[in-house]
Protein backbone atom coordinates (compact mmCIF):
# COMPACT_ATOMS: atom_id res chain seq x y z
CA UNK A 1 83.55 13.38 -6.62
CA UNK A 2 86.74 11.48 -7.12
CA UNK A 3 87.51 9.06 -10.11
CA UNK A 4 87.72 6.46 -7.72
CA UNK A 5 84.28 7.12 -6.33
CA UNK A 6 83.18 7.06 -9.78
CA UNK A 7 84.36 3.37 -9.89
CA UNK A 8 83.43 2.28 -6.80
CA UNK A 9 79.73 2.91 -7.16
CA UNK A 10 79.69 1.73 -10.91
CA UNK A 11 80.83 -1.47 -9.36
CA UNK A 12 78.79 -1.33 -7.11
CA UNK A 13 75.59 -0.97 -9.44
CA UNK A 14 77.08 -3.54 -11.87
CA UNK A 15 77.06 -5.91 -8.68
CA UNK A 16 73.43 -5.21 -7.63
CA UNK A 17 72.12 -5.64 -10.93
CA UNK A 18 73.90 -8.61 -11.30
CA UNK A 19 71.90 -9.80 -8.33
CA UNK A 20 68.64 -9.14 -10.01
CA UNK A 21 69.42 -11.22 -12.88
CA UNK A 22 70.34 -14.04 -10.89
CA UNK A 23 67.23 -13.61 -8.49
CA UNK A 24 64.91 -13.55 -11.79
CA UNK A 25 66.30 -16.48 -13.20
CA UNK A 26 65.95 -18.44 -9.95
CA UNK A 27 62.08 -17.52 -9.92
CA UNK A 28 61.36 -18.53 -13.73
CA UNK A 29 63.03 -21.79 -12.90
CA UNK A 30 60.80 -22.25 -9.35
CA UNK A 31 57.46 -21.24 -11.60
CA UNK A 32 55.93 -18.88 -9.11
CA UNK A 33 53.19 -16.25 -10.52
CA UNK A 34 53.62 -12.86 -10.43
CA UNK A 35 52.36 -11.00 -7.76
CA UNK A 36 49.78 -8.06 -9.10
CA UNK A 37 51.00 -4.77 -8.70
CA UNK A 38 48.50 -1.77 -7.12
CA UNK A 39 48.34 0.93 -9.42
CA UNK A 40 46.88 3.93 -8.39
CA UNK A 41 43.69 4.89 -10.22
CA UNK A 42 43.75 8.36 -8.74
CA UNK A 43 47.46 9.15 -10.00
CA UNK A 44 46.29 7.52 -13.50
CA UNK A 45 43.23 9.98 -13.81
CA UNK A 46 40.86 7.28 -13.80
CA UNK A 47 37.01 7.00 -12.15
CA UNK A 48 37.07 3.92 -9.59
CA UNK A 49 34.19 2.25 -9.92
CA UNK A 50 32.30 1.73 -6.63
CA UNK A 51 31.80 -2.05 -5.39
CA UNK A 52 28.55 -3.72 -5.41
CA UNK A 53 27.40 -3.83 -1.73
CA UNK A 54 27.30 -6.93 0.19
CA UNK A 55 25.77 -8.07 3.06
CA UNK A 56 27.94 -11.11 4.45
CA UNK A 57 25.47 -13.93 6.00
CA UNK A 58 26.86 -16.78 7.91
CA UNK A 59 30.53 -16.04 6.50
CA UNK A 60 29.44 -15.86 2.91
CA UNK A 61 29.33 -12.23 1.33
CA UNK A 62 25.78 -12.18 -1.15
CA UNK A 63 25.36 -9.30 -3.43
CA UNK A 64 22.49 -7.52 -2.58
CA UNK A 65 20.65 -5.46 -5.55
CA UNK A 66 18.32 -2.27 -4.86
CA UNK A 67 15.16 -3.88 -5.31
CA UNK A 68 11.94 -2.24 -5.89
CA UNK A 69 8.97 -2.41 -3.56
CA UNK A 70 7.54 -5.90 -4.29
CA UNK A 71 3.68 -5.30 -5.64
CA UNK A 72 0.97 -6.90 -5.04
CA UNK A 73 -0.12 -10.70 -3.47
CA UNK A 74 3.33 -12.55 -2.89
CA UNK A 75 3.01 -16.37 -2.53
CA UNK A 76 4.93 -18.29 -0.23
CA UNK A 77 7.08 -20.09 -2.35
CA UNK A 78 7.67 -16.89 -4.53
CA UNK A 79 9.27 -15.21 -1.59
CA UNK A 80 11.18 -17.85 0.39
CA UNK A 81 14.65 -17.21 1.35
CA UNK A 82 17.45 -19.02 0.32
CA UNK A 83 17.70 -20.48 4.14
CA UNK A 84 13.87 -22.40 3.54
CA UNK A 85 13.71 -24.67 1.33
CA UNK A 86 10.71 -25.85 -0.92
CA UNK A 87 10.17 -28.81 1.20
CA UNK A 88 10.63 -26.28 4.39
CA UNK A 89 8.14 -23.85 2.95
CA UNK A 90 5.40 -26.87 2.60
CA UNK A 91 6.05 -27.77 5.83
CA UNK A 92 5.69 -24.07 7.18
CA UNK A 93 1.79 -24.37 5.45
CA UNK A 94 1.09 -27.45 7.35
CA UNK A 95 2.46 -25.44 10.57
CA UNK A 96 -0.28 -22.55 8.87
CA UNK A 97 -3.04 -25.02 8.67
CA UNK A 98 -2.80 -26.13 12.16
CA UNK A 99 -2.86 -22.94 13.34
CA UNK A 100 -5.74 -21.32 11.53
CA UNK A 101 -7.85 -24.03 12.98
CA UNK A 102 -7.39 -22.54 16.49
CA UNK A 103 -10.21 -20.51 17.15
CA UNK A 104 -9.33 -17.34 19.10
CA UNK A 105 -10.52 -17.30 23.27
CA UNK A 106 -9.86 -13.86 23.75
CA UNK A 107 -11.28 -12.20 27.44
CA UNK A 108 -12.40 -8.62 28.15
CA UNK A 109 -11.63 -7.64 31.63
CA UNK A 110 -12.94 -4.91 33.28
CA UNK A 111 -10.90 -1.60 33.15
CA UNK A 112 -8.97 -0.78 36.34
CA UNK A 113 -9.61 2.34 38.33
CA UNK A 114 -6.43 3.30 40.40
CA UNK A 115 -6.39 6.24 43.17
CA UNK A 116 -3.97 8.98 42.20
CA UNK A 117 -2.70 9.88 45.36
CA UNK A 118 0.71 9.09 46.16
CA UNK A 119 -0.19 5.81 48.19
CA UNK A 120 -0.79 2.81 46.52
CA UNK A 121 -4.21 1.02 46.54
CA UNK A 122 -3.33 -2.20 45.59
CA UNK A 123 -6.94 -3.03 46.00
CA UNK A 124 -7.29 -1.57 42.74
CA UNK A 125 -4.50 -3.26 41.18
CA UNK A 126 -4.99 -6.41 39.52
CA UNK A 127 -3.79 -9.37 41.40
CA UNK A 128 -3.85 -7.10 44.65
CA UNK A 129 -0.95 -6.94 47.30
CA UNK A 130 0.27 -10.46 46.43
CA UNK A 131 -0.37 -9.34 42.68
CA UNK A 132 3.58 -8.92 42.43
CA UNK A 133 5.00 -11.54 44.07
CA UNK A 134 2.95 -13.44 41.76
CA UNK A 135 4.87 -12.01 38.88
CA UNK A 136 8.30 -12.63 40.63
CA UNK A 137 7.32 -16.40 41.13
CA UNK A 138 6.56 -16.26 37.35
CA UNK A 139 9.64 -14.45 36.41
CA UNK A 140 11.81 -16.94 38.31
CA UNK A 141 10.01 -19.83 37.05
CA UNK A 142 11.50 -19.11 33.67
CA UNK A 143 15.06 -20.74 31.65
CA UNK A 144 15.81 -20.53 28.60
CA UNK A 145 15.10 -22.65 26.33
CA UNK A 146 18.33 -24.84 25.31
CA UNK A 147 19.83 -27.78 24.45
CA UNK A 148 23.70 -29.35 24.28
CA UNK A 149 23.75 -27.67 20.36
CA UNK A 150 22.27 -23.96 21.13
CA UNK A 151 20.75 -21.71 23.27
CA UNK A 152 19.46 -19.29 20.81
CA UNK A 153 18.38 -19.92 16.98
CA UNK A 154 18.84 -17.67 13.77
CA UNK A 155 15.13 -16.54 12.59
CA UNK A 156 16.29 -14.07 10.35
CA UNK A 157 19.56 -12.96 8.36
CA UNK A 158 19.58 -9.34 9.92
CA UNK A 159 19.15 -6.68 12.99
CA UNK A 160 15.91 -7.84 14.43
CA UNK A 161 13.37 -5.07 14.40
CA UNK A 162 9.93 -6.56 15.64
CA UNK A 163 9.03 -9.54 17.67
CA UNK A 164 5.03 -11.25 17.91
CA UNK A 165 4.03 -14.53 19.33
CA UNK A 166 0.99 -16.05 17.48
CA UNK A 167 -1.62 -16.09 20.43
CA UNK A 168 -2.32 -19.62 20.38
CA UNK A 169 -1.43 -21.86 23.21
CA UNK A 170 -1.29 -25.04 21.42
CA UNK A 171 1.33 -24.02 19.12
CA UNK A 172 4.24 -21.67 19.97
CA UNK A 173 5.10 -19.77 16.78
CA UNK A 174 7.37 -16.51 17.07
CA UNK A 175 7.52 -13.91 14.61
CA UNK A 176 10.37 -11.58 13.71
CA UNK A 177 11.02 -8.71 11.25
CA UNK A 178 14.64 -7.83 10.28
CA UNK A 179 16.24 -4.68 9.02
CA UNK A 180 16.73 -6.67 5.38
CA UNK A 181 12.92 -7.26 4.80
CA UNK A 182 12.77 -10.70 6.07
CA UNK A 183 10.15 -11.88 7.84
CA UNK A 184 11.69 -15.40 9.88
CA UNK A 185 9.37 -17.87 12.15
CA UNK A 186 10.61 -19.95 14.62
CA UNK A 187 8.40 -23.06 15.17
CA UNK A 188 9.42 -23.37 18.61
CA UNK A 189 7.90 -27.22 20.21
CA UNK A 190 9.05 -28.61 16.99
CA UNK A 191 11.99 -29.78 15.32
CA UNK A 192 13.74 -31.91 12.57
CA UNK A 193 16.02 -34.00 12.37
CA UNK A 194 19.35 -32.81 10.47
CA UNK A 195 21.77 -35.25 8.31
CA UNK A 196 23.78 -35.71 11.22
CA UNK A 197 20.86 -37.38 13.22
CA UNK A 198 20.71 -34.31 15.43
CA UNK A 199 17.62 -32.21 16.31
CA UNK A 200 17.16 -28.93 14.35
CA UNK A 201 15.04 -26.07 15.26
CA UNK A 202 12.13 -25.24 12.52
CA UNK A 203 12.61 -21.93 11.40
CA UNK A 204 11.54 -20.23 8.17
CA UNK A 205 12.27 -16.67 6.21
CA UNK A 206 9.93 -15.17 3.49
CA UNK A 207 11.35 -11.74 2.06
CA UNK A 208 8.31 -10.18 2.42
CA UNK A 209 9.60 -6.43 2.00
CA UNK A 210 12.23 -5.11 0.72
CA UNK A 211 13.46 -2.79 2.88
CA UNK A 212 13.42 -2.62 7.25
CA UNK A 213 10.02 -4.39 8.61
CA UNK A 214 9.85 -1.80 11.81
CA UNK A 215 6.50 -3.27 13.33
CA UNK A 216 4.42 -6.65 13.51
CA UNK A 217 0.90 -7.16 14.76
CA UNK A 218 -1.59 -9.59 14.82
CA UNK A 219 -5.04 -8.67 14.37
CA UNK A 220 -6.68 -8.02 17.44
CA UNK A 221 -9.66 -9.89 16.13
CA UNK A 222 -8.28 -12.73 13.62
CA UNK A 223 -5.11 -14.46 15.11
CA UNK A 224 -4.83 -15.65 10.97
CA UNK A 225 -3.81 -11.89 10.43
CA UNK A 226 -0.63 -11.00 10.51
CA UNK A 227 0.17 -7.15 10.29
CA UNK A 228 3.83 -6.02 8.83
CA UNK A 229 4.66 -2.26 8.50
CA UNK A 230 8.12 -1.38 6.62
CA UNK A 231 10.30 1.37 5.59
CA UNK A 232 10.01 0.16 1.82
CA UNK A 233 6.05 1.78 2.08
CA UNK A 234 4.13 -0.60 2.56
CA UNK A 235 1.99 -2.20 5.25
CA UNK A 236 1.20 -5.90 4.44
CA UNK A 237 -0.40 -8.44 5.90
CA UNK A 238 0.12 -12.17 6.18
CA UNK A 239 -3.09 -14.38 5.21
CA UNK A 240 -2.30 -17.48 7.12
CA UNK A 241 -5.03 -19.45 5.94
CA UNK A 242 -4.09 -18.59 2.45
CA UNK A 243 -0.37 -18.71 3.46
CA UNK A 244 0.41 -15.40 1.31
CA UNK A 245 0.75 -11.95 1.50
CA UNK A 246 -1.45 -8.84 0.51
CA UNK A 247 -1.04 -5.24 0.27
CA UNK A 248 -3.19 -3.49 3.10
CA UNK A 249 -1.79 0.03 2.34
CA UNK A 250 0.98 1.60 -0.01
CA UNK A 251 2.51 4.95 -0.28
CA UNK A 252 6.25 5.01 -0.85
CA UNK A 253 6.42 8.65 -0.04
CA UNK A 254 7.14 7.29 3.92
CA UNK A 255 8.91 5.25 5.58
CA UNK A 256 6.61 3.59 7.99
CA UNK A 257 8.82 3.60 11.97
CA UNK A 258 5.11 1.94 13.68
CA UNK A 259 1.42 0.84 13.72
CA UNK A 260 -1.49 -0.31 16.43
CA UNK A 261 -4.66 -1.33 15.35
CA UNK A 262 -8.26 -0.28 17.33
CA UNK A 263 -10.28 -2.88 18.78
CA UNK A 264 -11.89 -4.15 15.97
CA UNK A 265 -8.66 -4.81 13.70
CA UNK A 266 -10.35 -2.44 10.93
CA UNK A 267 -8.67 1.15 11.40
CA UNK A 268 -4.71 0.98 11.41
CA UNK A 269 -3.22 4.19 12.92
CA UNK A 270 0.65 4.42 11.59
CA UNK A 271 3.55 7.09 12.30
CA UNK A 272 6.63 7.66 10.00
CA UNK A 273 9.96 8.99 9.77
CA UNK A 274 8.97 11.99 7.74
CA UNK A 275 6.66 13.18 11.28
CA UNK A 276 3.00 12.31 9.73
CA UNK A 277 0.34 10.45 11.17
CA UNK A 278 -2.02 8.43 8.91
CA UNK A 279 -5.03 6.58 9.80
CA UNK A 280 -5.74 3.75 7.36
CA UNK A 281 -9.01 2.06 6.78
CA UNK A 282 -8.33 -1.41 5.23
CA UNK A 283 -11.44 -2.25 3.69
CA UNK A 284 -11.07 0.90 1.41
CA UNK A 285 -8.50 0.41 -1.55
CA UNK A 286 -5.17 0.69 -0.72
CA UNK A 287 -4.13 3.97 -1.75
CA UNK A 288 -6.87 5.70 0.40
CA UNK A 289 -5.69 6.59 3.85
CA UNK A 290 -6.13 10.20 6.01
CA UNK A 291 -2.76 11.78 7.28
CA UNK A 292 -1.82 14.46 9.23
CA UNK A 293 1.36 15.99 9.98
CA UNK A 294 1.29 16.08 13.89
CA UNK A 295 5.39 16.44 14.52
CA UNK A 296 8.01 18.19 12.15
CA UNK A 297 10.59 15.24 12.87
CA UNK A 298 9.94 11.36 13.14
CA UNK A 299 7.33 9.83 15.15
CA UNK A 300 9.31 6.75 16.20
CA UNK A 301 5.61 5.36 18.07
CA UNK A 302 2.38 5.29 17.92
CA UNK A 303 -0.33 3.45 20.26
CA UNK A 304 -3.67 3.52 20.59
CA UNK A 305 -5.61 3.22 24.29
CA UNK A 306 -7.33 -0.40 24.29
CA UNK A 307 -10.08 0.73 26.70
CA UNK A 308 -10.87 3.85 24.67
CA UNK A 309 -9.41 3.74 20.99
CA UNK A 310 -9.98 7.44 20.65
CA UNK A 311 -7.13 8.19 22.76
CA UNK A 312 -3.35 8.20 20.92
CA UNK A 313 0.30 8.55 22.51
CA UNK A 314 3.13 9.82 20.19
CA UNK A 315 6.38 9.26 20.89
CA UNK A 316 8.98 11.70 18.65
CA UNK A 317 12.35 13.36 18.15
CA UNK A 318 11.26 16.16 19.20
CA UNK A 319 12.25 15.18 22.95
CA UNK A 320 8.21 15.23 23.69
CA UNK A 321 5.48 12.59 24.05
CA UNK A 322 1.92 13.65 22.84
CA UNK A 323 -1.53 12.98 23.90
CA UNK A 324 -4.01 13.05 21.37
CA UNK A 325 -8.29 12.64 20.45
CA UNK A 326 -7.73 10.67 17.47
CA UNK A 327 -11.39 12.31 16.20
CA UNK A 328 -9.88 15.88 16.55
CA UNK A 329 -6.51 15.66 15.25
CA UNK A 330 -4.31 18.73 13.83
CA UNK A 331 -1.01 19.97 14.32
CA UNK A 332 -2.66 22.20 17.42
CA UNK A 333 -4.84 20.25 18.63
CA UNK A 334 -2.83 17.87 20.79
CA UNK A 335 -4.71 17.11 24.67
CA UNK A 336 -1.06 17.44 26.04
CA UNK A 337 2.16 17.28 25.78
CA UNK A 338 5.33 16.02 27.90
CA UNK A 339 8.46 17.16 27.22
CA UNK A 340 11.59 15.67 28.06
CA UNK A 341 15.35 16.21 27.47
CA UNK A 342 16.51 13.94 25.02
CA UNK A 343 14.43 11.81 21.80
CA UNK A 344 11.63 9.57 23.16
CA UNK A 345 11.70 6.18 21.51
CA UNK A 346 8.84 4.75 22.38
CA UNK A 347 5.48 5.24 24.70
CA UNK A 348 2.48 2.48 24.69
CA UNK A 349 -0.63 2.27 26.58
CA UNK A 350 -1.11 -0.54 29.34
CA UNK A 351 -3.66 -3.56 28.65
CA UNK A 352 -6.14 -2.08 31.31
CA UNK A 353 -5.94 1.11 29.02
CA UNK A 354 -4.68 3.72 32.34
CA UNK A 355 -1.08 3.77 32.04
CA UNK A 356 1.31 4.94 29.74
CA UNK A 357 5.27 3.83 29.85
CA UNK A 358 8.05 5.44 28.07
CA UNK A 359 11.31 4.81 26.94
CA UNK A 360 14.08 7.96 26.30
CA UNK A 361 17.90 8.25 25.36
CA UNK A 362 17.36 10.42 28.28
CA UNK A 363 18.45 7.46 30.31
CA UNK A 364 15.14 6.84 32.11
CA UNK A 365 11.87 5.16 31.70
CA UNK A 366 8.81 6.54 32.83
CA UNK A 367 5.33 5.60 33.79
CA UNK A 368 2.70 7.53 33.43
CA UNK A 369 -0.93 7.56 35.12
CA UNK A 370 -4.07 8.61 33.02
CA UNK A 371 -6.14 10.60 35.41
CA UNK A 372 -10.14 11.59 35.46
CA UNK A 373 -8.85 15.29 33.85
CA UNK A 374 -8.01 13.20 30.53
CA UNK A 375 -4.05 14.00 31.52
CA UNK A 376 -1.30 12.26 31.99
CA UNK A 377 0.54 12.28 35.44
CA UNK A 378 4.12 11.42 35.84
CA UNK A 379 4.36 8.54 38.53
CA UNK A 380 7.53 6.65 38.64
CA UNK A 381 10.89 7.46 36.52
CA UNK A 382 13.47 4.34 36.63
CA UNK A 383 16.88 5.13 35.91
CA UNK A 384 17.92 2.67 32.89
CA UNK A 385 21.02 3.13 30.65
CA UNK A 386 18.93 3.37 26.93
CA UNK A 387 22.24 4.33 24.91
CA UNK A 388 22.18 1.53 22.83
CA UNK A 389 24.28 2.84 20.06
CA UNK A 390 24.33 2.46 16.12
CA UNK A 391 24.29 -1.33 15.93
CA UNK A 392 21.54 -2.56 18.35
CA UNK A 393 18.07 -1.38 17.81
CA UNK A 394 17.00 1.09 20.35
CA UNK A 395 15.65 -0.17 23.60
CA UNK A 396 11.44 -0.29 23.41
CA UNK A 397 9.13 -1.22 26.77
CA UNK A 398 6.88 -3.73 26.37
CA UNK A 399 3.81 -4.46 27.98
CA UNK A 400 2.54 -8.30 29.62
CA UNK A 401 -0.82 -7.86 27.54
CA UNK A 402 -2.60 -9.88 29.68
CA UNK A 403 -5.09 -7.64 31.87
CA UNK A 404 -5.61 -9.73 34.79
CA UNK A 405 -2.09 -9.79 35.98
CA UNK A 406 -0.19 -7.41 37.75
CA UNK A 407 1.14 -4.39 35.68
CA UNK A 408 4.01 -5.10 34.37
CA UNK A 409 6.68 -4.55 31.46
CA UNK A 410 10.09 -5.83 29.97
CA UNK A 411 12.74 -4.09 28.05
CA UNK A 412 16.29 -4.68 26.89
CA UNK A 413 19.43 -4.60 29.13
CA UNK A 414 23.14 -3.57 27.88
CA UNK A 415 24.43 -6.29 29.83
CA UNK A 416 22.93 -9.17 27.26
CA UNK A 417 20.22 -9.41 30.01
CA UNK A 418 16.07 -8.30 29.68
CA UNK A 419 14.87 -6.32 33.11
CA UNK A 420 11.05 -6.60 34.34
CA UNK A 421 9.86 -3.92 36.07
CA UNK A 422 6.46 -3.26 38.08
CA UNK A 423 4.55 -0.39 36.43
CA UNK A 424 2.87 0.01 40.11
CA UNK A 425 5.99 0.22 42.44
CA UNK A 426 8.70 0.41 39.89
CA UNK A 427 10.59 -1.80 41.36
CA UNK A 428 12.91 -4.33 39.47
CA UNK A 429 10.82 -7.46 39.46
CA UNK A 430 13.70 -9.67 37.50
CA UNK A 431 16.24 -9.60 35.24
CA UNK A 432 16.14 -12.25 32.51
CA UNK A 433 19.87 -12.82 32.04
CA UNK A 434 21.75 -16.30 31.40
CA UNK A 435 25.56 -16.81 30.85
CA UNK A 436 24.91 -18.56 27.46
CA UNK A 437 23.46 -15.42 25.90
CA UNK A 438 26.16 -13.17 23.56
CA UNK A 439 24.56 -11.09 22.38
CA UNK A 440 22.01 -7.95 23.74
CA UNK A 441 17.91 -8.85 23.46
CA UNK A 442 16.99 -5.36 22.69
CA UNK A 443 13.41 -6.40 21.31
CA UNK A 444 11.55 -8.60 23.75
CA UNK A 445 7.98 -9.56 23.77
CA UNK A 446 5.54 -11.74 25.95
CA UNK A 447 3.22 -14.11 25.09
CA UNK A 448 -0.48 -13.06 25.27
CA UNK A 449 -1.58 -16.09 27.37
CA UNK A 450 1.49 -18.38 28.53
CA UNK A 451 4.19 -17.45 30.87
CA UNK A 452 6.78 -17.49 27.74
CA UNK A 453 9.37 -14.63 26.85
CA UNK A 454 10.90 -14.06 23.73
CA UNK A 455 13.88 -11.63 22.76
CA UNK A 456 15.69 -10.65 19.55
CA UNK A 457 19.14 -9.54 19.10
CA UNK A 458 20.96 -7.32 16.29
CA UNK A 459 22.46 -10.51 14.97
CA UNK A 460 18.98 -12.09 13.71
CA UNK A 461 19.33 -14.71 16.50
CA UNK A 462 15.90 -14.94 19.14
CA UNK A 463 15.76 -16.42 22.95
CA UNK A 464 13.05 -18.06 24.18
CA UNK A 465 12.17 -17.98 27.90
CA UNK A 466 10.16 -20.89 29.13
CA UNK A 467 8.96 -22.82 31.78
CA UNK A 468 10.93 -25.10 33.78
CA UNK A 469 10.12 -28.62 33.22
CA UNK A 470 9.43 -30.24 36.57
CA UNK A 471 11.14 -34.24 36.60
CA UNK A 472 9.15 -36.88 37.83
CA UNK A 473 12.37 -38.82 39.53
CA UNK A 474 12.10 -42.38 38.39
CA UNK A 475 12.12 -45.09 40.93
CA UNK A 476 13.59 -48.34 39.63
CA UNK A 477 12.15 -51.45 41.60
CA UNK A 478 14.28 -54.62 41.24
């Protein structure tokens, strides 16, 4: 390189350093803060330390600690989320009081005998031939419940799980259970009135687990008995007369995916992830249950026949539904067996105790017909699109529990939309959908004795399908 290379750059450098100086001086004198400069931990040879994880509610990010199992009888206000306030919580007790003074009018019906031939004897079907148009009428008598401010209300902070509504008919209460441990209400007749005059909905959260609540029963016998089952191993139940909660059975050695109850709201039959199936007596102590190991991957369902409680259906990973004699059970000693080509996510017995329907990421659901042989005979497969992916809870059918109607069930829709079906015909009776809703009800659940809907989304938020108010048009006389 030539000399007068040499000089060129030099002045060159001289120059650009120059530049610095004079860009420095201007930034002291303008009194802006240094920006913080990234340095590399890796290239420094130093351990990062892991962030605490977060869980970001309603745009605010809350630092959520692993908690331990919470122990033993857990008072409202111990357990209230930061969403319900004291005054909310005393309220929720008055809503508790009310309600435990309803006394339960439960029927028995007579089980229904069905003909297994390929025709249809709707004489045999509850309702009859006009049985389903019935349901239609029903079905299209139904909106959802709005007004100018929402359409659909947050009951709880996570992925809803579980949906209930308490069976009484004077008060509409709806229970969820969230993947966080919350257990949310939603008072749904009533309101208050906010600081901006406006109506708000009355809902209230309790942290009554501390890990997933994956099922939610009342007692089939006391409607002031709310059953919770959870992944943090425990299965808890809600005193509402006492308005707290108590242990009914721990063991933290599973994570608890279901539950159903027998007839008399004494025996709790419950399946886990790890592929046992217990049977749980709650007026022994807590620790004291029976369990077998009936699948080698996780039961995701369990459900108990209402017309005869010895009878169990399985549903599990192993791409098979099971039929079992609850008095005989073993790993071999399942009744049958029905196998299918992809994981079965859930299978529950109808009200009138002779039908079985099934849900599969095979794409289909599937009724089933208990026959006089103590089998189960495939009747009717519905093509339905169940490949809900990781961040909506997996599609589950659920029956109308009321026995005197025409068979039928309601599950989740992909296209933010519920679809009922007929479990006689198969047809598509309706599908619950409304241009206001954003978000998928994957959990949906009817009320025992009203013509009311309610479904739950992966975003904590619940839907409420109701009757359509009929105006009385006002005449004005002058």
């Amino acid at each position: 390189m030539s000399m007068e290379n040499n000089n060129a750059m030099n002045e060159y450098e001289r120059q650009r350093l120059e530049n610095i100086r004079k860009n420095e001086e201007i930034l002291k004198q303008l009194d802006i803060p240094e920006l913080p400069m990234r340095k590399s931990l890796r290239i420094r040879g130093v351990q990062a330390e892991k962030p605490d994880p977060k869980w970001k509610i309603d745009g605010q990010f809350l630092k959520i600690d692993k908690k331990a199992r919470l122990e033993g009888i857990l008072a409202l206000h111990a357990i209230r989320s930061n969403r319900t306030s004291i005054d909310d919580t005393n309220q929720f007790m008055g809503i508790l009081s009310d309600l435990s003074k309803v006394k339960d009018s439960r029927q028995d019906s007579d089980e229904v005998k069905r003909s297994q031939t390929d025709e249809i004897n709707f004489d045999s079907v509850p309702g009859g031939r006009e049985g389903l148009k019935a349901i239609r009428w029903r079905c299209r008598s139904l909106s959802l419940k709005s007004t100018e401010d929402w359409s659909s209300v947050k009951v709880t902070p996570g992925r809803i799980y579980c949906l209930s509504f308490h069976p009484s008919k004077e008060k509409i209460l709806v229970t969820a259970g969230d993947k966080q441990g919350f257990l949310g209400f939603w008072n749904v007749n009533e309101s208050n009135v906010d600081s901006h005059g406006k109506d708000e909905c009355q809902t209230f959260m309790f942290e009554a687990h501390t890990s997933s609540i994956t099922c939610s029963k009342y007692s089939p016998t006391n409607s002031n008995m709310l059953y919770t089952s959870s992944y943090d191993g425990s299965i808890r139940y809600f005193d509402l007369n006492k308005a707290r909660f108590m242990e009914a059975f721990v063991n933290e050695d599973f994570t608890y995916t279901q539950f159903d109850m027998d007839p008399t709201g004494q025996i709790i039959y419950f399946s886990t992830n790890e592929g046992t199936v217990g049977i749980k007596d709650i007026r022994e102590p807590t620790s004291v249950f029976t369990g077998h190991k009936l699948h080698d991957k996780k039961v995701g369902c369990v459900s108990l026949n209402p017309k005869c409680p010895e009878l169990m259906v399985t549903a599990s990973l192993e791409k098979k539904m099971c039929l079992w004699d609850v008095r005989k059970l073993g790993p071999d000693s399942t009744i049958q067996e029905c196998t299918f080509t992809n994981a079965v996510s859930s299978a529950y017995w109808s009200p009138t105790g002779d039908k079985v329907v099934s849900t599969s990421f095979d794409n289909f659901i599937r009724v089933f017909n208990y026959d006089e042989e103590r089998k189960l005979k495939e009747r009717i497969q519905i093509p339905h699109n169940n490949q809900v992916g990781r961040w909506v809870s997996a599609f589950h059918a659920s029956w109308n529990p009321n026995p005197n109607l025409h068979p039928h069930f309601i599950v989740g829709n992909l296209k933010r939309s519920a679809d009922i079906y007929s479990a006689v015909t198969g047809d598509l009776i309706w599908n619950m959908r409304d241009e206001r809703l954003t978000a998928i009800p994957a959990i949906n659940a009817f009320h025992p004795k009203l013509n009311l809907i309610v479904g739950g989304a992966s975003n904590g938020k619940v839907v409420v399908w109701q009757e359509k108010r009929k105006v009385t048009p006002v005449i004005v006389i002058d």
